[in-house]
C-alpha atoms as a PDB file:
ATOM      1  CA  UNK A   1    -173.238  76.093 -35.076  1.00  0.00           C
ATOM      2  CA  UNK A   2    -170.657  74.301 -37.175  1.00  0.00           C
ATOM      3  CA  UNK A   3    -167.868  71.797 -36.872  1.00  0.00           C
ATOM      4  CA  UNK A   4    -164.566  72.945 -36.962  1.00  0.00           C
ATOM      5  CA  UNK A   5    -162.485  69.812 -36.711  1.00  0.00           C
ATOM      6  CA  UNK A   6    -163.218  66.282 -36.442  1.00  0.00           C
ATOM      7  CA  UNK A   7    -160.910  63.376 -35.323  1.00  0.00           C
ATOM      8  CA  UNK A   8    -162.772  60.286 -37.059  1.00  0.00           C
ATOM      9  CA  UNK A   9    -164.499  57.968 -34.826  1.00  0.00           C
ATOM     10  CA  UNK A  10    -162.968  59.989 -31.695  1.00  0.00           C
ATOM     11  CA  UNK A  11    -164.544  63.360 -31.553  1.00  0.00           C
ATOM     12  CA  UNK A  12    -165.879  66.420 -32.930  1.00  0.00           C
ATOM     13  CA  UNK A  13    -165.009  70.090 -32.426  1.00  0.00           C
ATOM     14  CA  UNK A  14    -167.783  72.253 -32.614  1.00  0.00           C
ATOM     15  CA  UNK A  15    -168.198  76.091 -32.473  1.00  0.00           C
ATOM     16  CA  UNK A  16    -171.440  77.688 -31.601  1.00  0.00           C
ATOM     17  CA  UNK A  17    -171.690  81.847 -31.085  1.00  0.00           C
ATOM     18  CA  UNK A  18    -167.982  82.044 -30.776  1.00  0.00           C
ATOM     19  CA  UNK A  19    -167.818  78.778 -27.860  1.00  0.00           C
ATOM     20  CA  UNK A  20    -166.001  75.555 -28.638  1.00  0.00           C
ATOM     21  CA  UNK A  21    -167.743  72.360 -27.869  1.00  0.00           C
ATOM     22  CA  UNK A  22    -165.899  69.382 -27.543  1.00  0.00           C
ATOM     23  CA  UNK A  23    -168.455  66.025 -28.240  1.00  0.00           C
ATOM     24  CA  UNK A  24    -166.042  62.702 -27.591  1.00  0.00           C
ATOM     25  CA  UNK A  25    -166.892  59.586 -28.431  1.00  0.00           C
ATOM     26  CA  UNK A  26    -167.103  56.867 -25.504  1.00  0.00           C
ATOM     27  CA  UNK A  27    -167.343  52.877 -26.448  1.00  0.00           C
ATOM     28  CA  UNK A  28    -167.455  50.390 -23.809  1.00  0.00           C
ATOM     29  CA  UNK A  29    -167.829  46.952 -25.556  1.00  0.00           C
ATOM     30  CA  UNK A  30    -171.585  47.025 -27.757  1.00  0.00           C
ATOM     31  CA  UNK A  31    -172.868  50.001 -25.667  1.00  0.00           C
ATOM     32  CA  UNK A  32    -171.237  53.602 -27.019  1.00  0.00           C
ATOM     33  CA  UNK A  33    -172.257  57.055 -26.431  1.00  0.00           C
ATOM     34  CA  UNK A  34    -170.787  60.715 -25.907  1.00  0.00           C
ATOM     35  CA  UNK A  35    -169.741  63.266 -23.575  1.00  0.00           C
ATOM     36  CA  UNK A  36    -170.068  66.824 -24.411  1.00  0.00           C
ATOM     37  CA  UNK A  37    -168.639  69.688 -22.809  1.00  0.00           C
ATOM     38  CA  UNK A  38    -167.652  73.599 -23.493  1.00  0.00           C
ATOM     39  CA  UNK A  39    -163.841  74.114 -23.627  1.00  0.00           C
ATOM     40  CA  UNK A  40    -162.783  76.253 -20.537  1.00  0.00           C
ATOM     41  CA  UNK A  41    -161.616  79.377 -21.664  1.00  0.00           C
ATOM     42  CA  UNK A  42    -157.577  78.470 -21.488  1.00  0.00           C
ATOM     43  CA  UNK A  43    -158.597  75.066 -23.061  1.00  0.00           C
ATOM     44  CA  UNK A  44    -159.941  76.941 -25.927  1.00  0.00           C
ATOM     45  CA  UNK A  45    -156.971  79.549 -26.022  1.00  0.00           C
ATOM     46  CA  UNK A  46    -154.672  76.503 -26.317  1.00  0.00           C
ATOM     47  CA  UNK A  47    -156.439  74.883 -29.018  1.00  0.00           C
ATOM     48  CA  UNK A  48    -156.559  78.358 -31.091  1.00  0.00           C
ATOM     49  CA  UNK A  49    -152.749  78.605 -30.358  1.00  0.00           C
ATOM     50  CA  UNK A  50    -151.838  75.246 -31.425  1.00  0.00           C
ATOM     51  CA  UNK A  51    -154.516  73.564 -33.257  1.00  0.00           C
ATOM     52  CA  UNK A  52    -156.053  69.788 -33.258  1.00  0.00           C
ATOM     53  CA  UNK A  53    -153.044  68.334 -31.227  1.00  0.00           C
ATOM     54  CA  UNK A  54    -153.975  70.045 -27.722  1.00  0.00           C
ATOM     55  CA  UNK A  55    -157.477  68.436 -27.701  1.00  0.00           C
ATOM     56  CA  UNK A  56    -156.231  64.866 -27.308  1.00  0.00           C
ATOM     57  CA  UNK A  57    -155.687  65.233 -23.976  1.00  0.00           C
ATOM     58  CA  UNK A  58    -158.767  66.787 -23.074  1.00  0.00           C
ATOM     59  CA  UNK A  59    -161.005  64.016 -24.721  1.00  0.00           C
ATOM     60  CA  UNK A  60    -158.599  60.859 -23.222  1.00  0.00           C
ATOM     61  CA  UNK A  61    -160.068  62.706 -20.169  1.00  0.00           C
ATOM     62  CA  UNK A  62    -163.805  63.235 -21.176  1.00  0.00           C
ATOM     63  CA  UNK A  63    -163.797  59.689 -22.491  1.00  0.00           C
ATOM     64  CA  UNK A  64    -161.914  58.303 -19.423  1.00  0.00           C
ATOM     65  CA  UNK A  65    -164.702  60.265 -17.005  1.00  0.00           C
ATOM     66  CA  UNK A  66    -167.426  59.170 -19.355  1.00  0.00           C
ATOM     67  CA  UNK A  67    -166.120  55.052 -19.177  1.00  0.00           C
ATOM     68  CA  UNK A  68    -165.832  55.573 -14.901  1.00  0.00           C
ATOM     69  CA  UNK A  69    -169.223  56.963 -14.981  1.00  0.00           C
ATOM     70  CA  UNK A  70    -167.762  59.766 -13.004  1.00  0.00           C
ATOM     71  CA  UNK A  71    -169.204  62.567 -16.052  1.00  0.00           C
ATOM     72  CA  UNK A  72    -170.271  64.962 -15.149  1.00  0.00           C
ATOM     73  CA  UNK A  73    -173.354  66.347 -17.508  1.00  0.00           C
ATOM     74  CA  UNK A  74    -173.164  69.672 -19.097  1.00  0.00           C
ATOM     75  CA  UNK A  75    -176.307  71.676 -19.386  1.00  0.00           C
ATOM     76  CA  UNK A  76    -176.448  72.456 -23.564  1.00  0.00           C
ATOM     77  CA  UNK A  77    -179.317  74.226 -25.058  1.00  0.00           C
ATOM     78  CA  UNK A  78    -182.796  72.437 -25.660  1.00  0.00           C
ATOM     79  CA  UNK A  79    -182.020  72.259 -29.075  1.00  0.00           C
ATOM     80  CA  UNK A  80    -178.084  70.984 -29.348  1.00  0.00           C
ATOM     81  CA  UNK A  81    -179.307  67.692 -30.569  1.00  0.00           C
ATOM     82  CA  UNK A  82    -180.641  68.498 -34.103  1.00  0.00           C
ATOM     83  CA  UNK A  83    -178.527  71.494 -34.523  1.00  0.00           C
ATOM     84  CA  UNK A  84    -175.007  69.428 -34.155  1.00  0.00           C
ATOM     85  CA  UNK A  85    -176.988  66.692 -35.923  1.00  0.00           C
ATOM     86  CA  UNK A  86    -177.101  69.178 -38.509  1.00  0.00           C
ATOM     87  CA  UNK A  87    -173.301  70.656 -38.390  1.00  0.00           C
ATOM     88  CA  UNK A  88    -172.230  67.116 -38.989  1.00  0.00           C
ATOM     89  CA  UNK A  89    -173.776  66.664 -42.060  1.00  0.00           C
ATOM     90  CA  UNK A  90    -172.895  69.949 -43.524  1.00  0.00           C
ATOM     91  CA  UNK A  91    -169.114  69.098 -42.462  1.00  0.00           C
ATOM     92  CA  UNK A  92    -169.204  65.805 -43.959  1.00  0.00           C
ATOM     93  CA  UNK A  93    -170.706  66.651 -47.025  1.00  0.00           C
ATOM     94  CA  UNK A  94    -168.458  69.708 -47.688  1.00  0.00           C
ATOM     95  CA  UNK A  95    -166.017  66.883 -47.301  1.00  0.00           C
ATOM     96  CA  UNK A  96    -167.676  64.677 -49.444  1.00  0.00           C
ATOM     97  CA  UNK A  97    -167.788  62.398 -46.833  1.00  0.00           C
ATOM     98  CA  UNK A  98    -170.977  61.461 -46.498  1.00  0.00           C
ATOM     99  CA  UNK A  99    -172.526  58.013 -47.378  1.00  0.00           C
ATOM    100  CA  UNK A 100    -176.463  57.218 -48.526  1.00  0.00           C
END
């Protein structure tokens, strides 16, 4: 798994075994959390055709969904927690992005 693009402090772009992940970030007032879902197969076309720009839809939806409670969860493997954990420290610190 890695990150392939990041919009700071909105969401990440991941791609794991040749699927893209899209994890956006939801913030309601003091509580904030995310929504995580695969890219549909013409979603992920689009993005490889056009790059960042076509995802900003997608996530004003996911976050929209996520703020109306209306989310629906996807099923991600046992382990996507530590392993996109993981991708986002390798991607910041390539970046040099990363703070102690």
């Amino acid at each position: 798994m890695q990150v392939i693009a990041e919009d700071p402090w909105n969401w990440f772009l991941f791609e794991d075994e040749g699927l893209l992940y899209l994890d956006v970030l939801v913030e309601n007032g003091a509580v904030s959390f995310s929504v995580t879902a695969e890219l549909a197969p013409e979603q992920a076309g689009h993005f490889r055709r056009t790059g960042v720009a076509s995802l900003a839809p997608v996530a004003h939806e996911m976050r929209r969904k996520g703020l109306m409670r209306t989310w629906r969860i996807t099923p991600l493997p046992a382990d996507w927690a530590e392993r996109s954990v993981a991708a986002v420290h390798e991607w910041k610190s390539r970046a040099g992005r990363n703070r102690p």
